[in-house]
Protein backbone atom coordinates (compact mmCIF):
# COMPACT_ATOMS: atom_id res chain seq x y z
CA UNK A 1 -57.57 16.02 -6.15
CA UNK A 2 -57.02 13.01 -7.80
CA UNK A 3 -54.63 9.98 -6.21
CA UNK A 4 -51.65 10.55 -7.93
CA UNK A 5 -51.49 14.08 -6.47
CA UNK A 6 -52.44 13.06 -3.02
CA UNK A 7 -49.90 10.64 -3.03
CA UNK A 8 -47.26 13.15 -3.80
CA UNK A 9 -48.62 15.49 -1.60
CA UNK A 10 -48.59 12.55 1.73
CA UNK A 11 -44.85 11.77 0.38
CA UNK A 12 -44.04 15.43 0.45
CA UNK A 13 -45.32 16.21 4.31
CA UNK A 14 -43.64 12.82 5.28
CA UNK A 15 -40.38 13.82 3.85
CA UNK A 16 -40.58 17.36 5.78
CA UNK A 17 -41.52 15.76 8.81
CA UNK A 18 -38.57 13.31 8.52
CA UNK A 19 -36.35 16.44 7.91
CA UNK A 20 -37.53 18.30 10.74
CA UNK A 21 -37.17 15.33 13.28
CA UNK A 22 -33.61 14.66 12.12
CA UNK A 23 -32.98 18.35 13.41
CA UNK A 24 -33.74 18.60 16.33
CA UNK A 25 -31.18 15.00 17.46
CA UNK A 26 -29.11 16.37 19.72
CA UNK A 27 -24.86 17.11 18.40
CA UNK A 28 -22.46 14.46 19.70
CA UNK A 29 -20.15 16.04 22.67
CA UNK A 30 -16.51 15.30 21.99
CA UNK A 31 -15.14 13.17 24.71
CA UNK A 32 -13.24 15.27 27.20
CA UNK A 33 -10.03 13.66 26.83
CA UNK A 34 -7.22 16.73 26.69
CA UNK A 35 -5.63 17.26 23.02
CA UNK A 36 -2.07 17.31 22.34
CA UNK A 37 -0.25 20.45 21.77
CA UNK A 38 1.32 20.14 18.14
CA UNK A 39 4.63 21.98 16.99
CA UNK A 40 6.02 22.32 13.32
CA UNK A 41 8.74 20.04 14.71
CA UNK A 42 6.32 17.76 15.87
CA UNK A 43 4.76 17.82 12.38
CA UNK A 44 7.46 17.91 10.39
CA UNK A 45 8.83 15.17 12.29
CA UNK A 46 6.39 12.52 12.23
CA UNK A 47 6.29 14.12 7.97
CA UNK A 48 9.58 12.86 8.21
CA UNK A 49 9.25 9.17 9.97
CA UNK A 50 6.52 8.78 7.74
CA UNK A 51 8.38 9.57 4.37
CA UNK A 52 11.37 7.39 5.50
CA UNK A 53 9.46 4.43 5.86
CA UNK A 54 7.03 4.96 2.40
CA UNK A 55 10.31 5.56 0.47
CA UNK A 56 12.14 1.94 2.12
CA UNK A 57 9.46 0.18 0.93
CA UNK A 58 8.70 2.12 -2.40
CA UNK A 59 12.74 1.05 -3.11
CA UNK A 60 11.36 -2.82 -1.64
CA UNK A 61 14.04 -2.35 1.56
CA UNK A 62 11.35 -3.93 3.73
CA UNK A 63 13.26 -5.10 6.39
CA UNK A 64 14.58 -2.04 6.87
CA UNK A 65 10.72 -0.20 6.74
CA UNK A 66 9.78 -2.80 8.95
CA UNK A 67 12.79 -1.58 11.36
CA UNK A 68 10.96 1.62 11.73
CA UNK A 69 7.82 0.14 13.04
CA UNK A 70 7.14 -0.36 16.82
CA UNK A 71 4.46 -1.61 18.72
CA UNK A 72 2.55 0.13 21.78
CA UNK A 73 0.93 -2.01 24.72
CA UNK A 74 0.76 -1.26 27.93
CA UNK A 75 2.61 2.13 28.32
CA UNK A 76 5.65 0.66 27.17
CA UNK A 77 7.09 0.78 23.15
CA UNK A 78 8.59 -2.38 21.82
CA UNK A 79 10.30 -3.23 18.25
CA UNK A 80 7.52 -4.84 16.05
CA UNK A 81 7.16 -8.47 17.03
CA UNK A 82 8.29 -11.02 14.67
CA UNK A 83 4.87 -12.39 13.54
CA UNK A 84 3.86 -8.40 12.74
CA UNK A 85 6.73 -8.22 10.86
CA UNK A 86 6.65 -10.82 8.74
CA UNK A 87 2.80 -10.32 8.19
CA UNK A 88 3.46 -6.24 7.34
CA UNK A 89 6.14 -7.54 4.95
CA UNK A 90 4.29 -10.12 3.10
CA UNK A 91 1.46 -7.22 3.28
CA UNK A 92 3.77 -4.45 1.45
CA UNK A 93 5.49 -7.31 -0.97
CA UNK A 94 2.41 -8.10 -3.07
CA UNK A 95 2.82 -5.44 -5.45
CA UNK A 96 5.59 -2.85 -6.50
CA UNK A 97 5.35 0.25 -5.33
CA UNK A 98 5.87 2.87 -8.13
CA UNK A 99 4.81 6.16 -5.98
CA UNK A 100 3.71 6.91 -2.58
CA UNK A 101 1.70 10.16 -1.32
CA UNK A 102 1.03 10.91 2.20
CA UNK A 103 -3.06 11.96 2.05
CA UNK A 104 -3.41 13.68 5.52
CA UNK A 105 -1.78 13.43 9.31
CA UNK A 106 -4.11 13.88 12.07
CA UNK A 107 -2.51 15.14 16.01
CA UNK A 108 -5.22 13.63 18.55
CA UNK A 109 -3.54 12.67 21.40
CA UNK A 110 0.01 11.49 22.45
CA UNK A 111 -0.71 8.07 21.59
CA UNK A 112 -3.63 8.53 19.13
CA UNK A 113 -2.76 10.41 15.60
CA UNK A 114 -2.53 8.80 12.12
CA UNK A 115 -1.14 9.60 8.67
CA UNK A 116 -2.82 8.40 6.00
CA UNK A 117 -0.79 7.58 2.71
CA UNK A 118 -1.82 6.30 -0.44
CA UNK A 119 0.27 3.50 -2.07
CA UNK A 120 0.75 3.89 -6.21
CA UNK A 121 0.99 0.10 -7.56
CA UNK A 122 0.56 1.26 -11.16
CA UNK A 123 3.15 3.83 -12.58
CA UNK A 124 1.41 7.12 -12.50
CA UNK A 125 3.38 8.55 -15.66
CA UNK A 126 1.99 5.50 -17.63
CA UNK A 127 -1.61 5.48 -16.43
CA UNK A 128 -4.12 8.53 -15.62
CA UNK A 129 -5.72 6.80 -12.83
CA UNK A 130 -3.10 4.27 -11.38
CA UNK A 131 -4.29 1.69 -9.03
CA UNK A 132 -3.79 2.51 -5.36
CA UNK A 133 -3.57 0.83 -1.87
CA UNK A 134 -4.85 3.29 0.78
CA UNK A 135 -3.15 2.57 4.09
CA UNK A 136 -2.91 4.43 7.71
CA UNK A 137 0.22 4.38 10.22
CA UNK A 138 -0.29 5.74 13.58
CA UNK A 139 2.48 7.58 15.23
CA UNK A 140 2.74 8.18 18.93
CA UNK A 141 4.54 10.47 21.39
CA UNK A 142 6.57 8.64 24.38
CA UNK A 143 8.48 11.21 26.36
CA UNK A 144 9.05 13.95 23.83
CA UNK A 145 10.21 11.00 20.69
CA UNK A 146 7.80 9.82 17.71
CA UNK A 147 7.58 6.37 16.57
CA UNK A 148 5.61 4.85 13.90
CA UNK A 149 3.01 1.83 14.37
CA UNK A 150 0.89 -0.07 13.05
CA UNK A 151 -3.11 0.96 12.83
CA UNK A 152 -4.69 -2.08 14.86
CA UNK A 153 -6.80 -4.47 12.76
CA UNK A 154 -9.71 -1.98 12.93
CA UNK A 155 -7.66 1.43 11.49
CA UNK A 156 -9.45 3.03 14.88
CA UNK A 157 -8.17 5.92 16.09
CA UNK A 158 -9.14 8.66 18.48
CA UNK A 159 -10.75 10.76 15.43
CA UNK A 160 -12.87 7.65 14.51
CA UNK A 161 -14.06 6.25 17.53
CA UNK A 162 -15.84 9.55 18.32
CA UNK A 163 -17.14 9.56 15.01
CA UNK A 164 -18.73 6.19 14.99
CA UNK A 165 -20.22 7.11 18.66
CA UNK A 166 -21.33 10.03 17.00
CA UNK A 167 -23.65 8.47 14.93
């Protein structure tokens, strides 16, 4: 056997070995926090809350959008602090919004799901690929009502915190 062959054939064992080792790392538990119980009027609720605020600032009503927004710290929900608010607003002013699409809602826990929507800031009937913002709200349950907030400065949420323990 020449070297170029026993080269390919020590490469070839070391990738198997690498394979097999990889299977036999143990699957990430999910933490044993309880899950929320969803209904379609929960869904189509926080649908709702989410479409009201894309479309304010889609027509550039952004103190109105930012009306809708409400902050969560210690058990309690407050309006969005002024400093938030102006920050969110210069945030959404940059560019005109010609579209808006909501990309996926995820129910973790009361005060832990996310909807995902994707911000158009090129006009989709002019362009086949328009330029998008991708951005994240996360809505919470207090006492039965939904309110939107903000994702913090890290976008975590339930869903991704187990994911990056995970791995």
């Amino acid at each position: 056997m020449n070297r170029k062959h026993l080269f390919f054939a020590v490469a070839v064992v070391a990738l198997l070995l690498a394979a097999c080792k990889g299977e036999n790392k143990p699957k990430p538990q999910a933490p044993n926090e309880p899950q929320m119980e969803v209904t379609n009027f929960d869904s189509t609720t926080v649908r709702q809350l989410a479409a009201d605020f894309l479309e304010l600032v889609k027509q550039e009503r952004l103190d109105e959008a930012m009306n809708q927004l409400y902050v969560y710290e210690n058990e309690k929900i407050m309006p969005l602090p002024d400093d938030q608010r102006e920050e969110c607003k210069f945030m959404l002013g940059m560019h005109h919004v010609y579209d808006y699409s909501v990309v996926g809602v995820n129910f973790f826990k009361e005060t832990d799901s996310e909807v995902k929507y994707k911000l158009y800031i090129q006009d989709p009937g002019k362009h086949s690929n328009p330029a998008t913002i991708n951005g994240m709200i996360k809505p919470i349950r207090i006492d039965g009502t939904w309110y939107i907030t903000l994702a913090n400065r890290e976008g975590k949420s339930f869903d991704k915190a187990f994911n990056e323990h995970a791995h």
